[in-house]
C-alpha atoms as a PDB file:
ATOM      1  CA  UNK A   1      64.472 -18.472  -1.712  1.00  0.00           C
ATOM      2  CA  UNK A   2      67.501 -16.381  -1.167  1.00  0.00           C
ATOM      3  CA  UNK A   3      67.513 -12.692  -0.710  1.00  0.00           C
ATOM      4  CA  UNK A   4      68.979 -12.262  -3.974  1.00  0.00           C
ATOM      5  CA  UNK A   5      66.247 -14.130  -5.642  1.00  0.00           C
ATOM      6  CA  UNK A   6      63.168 -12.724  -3.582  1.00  0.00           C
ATOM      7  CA  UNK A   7      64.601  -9.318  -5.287  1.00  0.00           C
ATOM      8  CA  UNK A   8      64.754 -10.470  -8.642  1.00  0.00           C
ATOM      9  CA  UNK A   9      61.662 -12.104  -8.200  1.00  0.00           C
ATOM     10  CA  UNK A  10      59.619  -9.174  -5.884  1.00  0.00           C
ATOM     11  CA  UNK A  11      58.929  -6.289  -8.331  1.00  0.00           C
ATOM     12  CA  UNK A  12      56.767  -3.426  -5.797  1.00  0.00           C
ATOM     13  CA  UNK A  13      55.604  -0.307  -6.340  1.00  0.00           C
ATOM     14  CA  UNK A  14      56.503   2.706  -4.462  1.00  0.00           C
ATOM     15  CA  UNK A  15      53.748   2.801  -2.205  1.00  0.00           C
ATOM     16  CA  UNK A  16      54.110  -1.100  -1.608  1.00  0.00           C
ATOM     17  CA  UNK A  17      58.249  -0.624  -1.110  1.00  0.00           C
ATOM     18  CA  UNK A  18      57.187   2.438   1.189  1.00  0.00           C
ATOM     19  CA  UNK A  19      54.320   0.747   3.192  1.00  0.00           C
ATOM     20  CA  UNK A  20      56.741  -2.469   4.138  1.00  0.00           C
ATOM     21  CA  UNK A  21      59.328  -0.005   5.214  1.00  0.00           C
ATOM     22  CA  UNK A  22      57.644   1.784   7.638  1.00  0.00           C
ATOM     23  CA  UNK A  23      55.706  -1.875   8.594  1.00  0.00           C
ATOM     24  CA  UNK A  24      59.486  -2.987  10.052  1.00  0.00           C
ATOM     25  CA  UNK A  25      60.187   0.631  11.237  1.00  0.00           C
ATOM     26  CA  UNK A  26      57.113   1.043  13.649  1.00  0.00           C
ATOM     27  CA  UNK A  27      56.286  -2.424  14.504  1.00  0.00           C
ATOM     28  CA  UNK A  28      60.353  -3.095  14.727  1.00  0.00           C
ATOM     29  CA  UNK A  29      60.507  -5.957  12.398  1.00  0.00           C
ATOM     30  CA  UNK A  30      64.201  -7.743  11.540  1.00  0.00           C
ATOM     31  CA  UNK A  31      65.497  -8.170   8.205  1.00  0.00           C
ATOM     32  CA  UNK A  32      64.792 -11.908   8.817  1.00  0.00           C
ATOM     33  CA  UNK A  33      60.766 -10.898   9.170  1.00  0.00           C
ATOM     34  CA  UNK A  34      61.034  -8.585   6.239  1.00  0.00           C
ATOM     35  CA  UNK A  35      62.327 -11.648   3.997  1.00  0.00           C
ATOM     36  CA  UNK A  36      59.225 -14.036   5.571  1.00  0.00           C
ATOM     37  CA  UNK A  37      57.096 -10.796   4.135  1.00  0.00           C
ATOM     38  CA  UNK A  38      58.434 -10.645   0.832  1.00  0.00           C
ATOM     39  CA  UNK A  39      57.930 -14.636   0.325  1.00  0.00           C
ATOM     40  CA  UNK A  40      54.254 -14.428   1.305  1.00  0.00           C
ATOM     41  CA  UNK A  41      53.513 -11.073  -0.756  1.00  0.00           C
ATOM     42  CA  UNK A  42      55.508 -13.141  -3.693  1.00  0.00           C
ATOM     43  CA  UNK A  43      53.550 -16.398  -2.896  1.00  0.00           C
ATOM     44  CA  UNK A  44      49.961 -14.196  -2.515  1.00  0.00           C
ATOM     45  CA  UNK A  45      50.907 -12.501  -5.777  1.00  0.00           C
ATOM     46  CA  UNK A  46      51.124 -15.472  -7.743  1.00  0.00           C
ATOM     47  CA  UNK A  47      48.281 -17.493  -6.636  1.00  0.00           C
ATOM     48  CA  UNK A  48      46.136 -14.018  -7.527  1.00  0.00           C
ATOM     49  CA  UNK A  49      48.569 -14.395 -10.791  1.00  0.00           C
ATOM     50  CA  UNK A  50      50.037 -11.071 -10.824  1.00  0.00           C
ATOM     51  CA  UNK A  51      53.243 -10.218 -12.094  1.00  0.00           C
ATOM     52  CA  UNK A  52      54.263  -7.485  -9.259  1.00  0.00           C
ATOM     53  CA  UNK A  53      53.434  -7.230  -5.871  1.00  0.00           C
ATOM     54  CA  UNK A  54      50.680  -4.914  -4.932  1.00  0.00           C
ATOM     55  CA  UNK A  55      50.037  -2.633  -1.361  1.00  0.00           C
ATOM     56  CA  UNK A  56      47.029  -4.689  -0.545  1.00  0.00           C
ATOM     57  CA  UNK A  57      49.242  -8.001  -0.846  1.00  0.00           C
ATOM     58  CA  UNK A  58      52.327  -6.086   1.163  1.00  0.00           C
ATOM     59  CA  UNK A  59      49.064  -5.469   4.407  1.00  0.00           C
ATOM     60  CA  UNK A  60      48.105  -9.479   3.983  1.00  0.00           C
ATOM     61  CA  UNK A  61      51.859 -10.558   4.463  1.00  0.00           C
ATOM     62  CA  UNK A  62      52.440  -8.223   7.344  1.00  0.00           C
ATOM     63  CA  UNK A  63      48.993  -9.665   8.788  1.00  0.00           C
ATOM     64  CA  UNK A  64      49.835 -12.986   8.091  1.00  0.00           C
ATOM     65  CA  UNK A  65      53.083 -12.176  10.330  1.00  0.00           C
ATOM     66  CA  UNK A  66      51.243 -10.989  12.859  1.00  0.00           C
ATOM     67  CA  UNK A  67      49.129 -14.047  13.108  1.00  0.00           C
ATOM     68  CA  UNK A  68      52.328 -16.403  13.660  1.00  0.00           C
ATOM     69  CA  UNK A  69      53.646 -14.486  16.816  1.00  0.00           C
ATOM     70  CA  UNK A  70      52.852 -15.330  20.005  1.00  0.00           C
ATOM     71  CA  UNK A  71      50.615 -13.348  21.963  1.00  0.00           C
END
């Protein structure tokens, strides 16, 4: 997915939009991790089959993003 699609296909709420930003301000995320994000919160969304993205789905991603660095 392109950016341009993960936004037409990523509808958040404020408080998920708010909670991802300050994710990639304290924890100093790139735009690059904050696309990987999006595609797991779009990809946890659907298998729960939700039509928007939720907070608790926003925390798995940035977990799951955690997992996959090195230590």
């Amino acid at each position: 997915m392109t950016r341009k699609e993960l936004e037409s296909h990523a509808d958040f709420s404020d408080a998920s939009s708010k909670m991802l930003e300050q994710a990639m301000t304290k924890m100093g995320l790139s735009a690059r991790s904050d696309d990987r994000i999006l595609k797991v919160d779009r990809t946890i969304a659907d298998l729960e089959e939700q039509e928007n993205i939720c907070t608790l789905d926003v925390a798995d991603g940035i977990q799951y993003l955690n997992l996959d660095r090195p230590v």
